[in-house]
C-alpha atoms as a PDB file:
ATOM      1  CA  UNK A   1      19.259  -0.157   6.856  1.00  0.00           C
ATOM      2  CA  UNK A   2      18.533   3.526   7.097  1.00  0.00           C
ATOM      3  CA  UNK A   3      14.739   4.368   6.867  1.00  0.00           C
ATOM      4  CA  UNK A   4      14.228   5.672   3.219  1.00  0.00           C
ATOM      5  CA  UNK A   5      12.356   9.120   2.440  1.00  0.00           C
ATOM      6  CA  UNK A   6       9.162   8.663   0.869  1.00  0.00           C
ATOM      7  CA  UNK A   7       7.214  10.784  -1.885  1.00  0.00           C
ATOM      8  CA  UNK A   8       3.738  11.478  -0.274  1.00  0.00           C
ATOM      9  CA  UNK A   9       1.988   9.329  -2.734  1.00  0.00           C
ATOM     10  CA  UNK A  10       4.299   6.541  -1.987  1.00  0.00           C
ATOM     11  CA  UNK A  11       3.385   7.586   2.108  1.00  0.00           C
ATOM     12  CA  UNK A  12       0.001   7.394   1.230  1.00  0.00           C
ATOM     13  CA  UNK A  13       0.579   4.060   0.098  1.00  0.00           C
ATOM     14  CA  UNK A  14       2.150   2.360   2.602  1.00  0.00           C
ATOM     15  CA  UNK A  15       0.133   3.663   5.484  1.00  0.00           C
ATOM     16  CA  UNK A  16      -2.977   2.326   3.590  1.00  0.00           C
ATOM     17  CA  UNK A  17      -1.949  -0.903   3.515  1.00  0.00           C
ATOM     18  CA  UNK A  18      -0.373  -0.733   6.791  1.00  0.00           C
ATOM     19  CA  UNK A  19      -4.372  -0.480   8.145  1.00  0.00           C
ATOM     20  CA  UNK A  20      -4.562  -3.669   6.925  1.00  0.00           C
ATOM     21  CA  UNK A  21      -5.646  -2.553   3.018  1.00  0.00           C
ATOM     22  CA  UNK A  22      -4.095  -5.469   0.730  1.00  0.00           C
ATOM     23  CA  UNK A  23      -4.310  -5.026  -2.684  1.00  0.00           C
ATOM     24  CA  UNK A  24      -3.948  -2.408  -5.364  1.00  0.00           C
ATOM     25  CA  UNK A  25      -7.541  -1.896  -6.128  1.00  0.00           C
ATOM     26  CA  UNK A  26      -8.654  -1.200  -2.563  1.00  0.00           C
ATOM     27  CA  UNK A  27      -5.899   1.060  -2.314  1.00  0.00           C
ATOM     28  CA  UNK A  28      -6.705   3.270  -5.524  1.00  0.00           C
ATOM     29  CA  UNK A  29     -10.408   3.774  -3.292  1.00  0.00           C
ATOM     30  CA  UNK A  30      -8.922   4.403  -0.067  1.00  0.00           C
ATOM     31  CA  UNK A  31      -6.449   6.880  -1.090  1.00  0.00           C
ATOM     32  CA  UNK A  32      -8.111   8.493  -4.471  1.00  0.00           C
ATOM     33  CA  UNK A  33      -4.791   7.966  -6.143  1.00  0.00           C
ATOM     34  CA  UNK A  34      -4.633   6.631 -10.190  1.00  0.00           C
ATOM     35  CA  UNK A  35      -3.434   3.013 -10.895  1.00  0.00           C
ATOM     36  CA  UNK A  36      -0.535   4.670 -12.556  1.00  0.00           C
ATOM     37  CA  UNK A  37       0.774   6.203  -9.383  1.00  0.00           C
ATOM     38  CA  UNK A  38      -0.387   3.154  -7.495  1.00  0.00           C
ATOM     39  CA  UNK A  39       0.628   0.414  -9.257  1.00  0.00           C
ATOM     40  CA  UNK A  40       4.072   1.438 -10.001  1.00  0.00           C
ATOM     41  CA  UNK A  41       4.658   3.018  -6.519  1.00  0.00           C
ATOM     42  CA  UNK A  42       3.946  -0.846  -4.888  1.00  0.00           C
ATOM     43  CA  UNK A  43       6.399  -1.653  -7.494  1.00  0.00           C
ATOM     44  CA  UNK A  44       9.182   0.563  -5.835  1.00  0.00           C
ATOM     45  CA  UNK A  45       8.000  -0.575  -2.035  1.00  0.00           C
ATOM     46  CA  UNK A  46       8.477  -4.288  -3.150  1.00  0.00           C
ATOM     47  CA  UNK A  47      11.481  -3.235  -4.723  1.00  0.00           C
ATOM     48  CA  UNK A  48      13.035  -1.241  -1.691  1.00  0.00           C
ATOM     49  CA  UNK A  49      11.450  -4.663   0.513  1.00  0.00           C
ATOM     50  CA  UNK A  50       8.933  -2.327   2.604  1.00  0.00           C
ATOM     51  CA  UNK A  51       5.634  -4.047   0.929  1.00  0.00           C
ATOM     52  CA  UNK A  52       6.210  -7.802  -0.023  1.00  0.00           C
ATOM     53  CA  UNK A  53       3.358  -9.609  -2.316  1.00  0.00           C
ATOM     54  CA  UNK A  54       1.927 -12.998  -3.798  1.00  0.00           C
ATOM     55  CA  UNK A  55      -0.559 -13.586  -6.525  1.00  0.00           C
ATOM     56  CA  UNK A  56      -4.078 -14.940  -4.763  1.00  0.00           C
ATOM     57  CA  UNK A  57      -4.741 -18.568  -6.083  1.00  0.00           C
ATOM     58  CA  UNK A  58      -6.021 -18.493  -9.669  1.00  0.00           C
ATOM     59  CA  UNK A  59      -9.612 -21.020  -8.105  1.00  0.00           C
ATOM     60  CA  UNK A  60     -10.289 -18.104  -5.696  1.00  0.00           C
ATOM     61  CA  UNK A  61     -10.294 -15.751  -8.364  1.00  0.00           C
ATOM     62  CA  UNK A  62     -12.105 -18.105 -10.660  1.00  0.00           C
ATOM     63  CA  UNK A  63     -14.572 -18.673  -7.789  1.00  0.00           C
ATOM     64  CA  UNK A  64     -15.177 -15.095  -7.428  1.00  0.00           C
ATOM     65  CA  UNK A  65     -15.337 -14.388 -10.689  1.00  0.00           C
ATOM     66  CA  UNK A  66     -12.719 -12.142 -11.574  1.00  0.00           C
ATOM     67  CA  UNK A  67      -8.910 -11.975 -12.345  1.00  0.00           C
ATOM     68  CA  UNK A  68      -6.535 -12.858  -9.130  1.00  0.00           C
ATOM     69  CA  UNK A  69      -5.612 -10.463  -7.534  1.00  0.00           C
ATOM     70  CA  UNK A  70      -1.782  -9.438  -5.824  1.00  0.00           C
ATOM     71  CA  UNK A  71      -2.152  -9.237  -2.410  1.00  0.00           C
ATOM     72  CA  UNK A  72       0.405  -6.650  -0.300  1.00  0.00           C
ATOM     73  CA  UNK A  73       1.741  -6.812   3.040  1.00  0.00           C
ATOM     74  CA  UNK A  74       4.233  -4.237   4.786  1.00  0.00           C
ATOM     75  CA  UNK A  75       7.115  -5.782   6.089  1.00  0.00           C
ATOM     76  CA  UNK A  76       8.593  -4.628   9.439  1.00  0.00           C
ATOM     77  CA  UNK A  77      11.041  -2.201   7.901  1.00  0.00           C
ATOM     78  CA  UNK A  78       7.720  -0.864   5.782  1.00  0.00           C
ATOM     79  CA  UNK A  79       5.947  -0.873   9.750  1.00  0.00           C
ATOM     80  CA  UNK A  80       8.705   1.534  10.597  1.00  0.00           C
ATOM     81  CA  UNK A  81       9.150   3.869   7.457  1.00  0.00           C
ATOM     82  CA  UNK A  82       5.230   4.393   7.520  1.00  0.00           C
ATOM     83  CA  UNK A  83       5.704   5.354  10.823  1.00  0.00           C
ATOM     84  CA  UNK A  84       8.153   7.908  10.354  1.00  0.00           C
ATOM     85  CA  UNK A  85       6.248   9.030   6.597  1.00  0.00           C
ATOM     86  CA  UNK A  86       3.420   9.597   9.134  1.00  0.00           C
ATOM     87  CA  UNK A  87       5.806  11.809  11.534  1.00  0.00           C
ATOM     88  CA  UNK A  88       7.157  13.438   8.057  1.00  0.00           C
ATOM     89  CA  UNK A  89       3.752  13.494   6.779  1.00  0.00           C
ATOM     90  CA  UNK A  90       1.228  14.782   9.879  1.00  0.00           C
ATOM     91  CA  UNK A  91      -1.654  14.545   8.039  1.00  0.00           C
ATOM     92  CA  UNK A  92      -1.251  11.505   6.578  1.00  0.00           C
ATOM     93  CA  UNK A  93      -2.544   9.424   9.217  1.00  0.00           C
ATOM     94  CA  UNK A  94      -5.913  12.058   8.835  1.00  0.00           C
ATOM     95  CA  UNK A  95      -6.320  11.625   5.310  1.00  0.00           C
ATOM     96  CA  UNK A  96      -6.272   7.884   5.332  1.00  0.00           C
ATOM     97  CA  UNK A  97      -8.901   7.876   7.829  1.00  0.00           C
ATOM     98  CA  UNK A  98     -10.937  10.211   6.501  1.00  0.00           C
ATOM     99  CA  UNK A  99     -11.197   8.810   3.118  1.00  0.00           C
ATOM    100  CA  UNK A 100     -12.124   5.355   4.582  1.00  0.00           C
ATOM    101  CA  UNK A 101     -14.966   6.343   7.164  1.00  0.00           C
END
């Protein structure tokens, strides 16, 4: 499977949750992006299987007080097109950091 081209919002994405960001909420803070550039973008990674996800357990949520949430993790071929989004995308990696320090 060839590595796909990614828009830079969808970059943006991936790399954030490649540092180990997991859901779309923390993602929307890291990254400054809307939910409706978010949200459907993780859409299209889980689509193109470079993000897979699963729903938190409904008593954590319920524990915590607030709706469960859909956890995200990059898959290896997401590993490897965040990697080259980041060679694409130089200051990608610089922008990720910046907005979380």
């Amino acid at each position: 499977m060839s590595t796909p081209r990614l828009s830079h919002s969808a970059a943006l994405i991936l790399k954030t949750l490649s540092l180990g960001y997991c859901f779309g909420f923390d993602v929307m803070e890291v990254t400054g992006l809307p939910s409706g550039t978010v949200y459907p973008a993780l859409r299209r990674l889980e689509r193109d299987e470079l993000v897979t996800s699963k729903w938190e357990a409904e008593e954590e949520a319920a524990t915590n007080q607030r709706p469960a949430r859909r956890y995200y993790e990059v898959t290896r071929e997401g590993k490897a097109a965040a990697l080259a989004a980041t060679e694409r995308y130089p200051l990608l990696a610089r922008l990720v950091s910046e907005k979380h320090s």
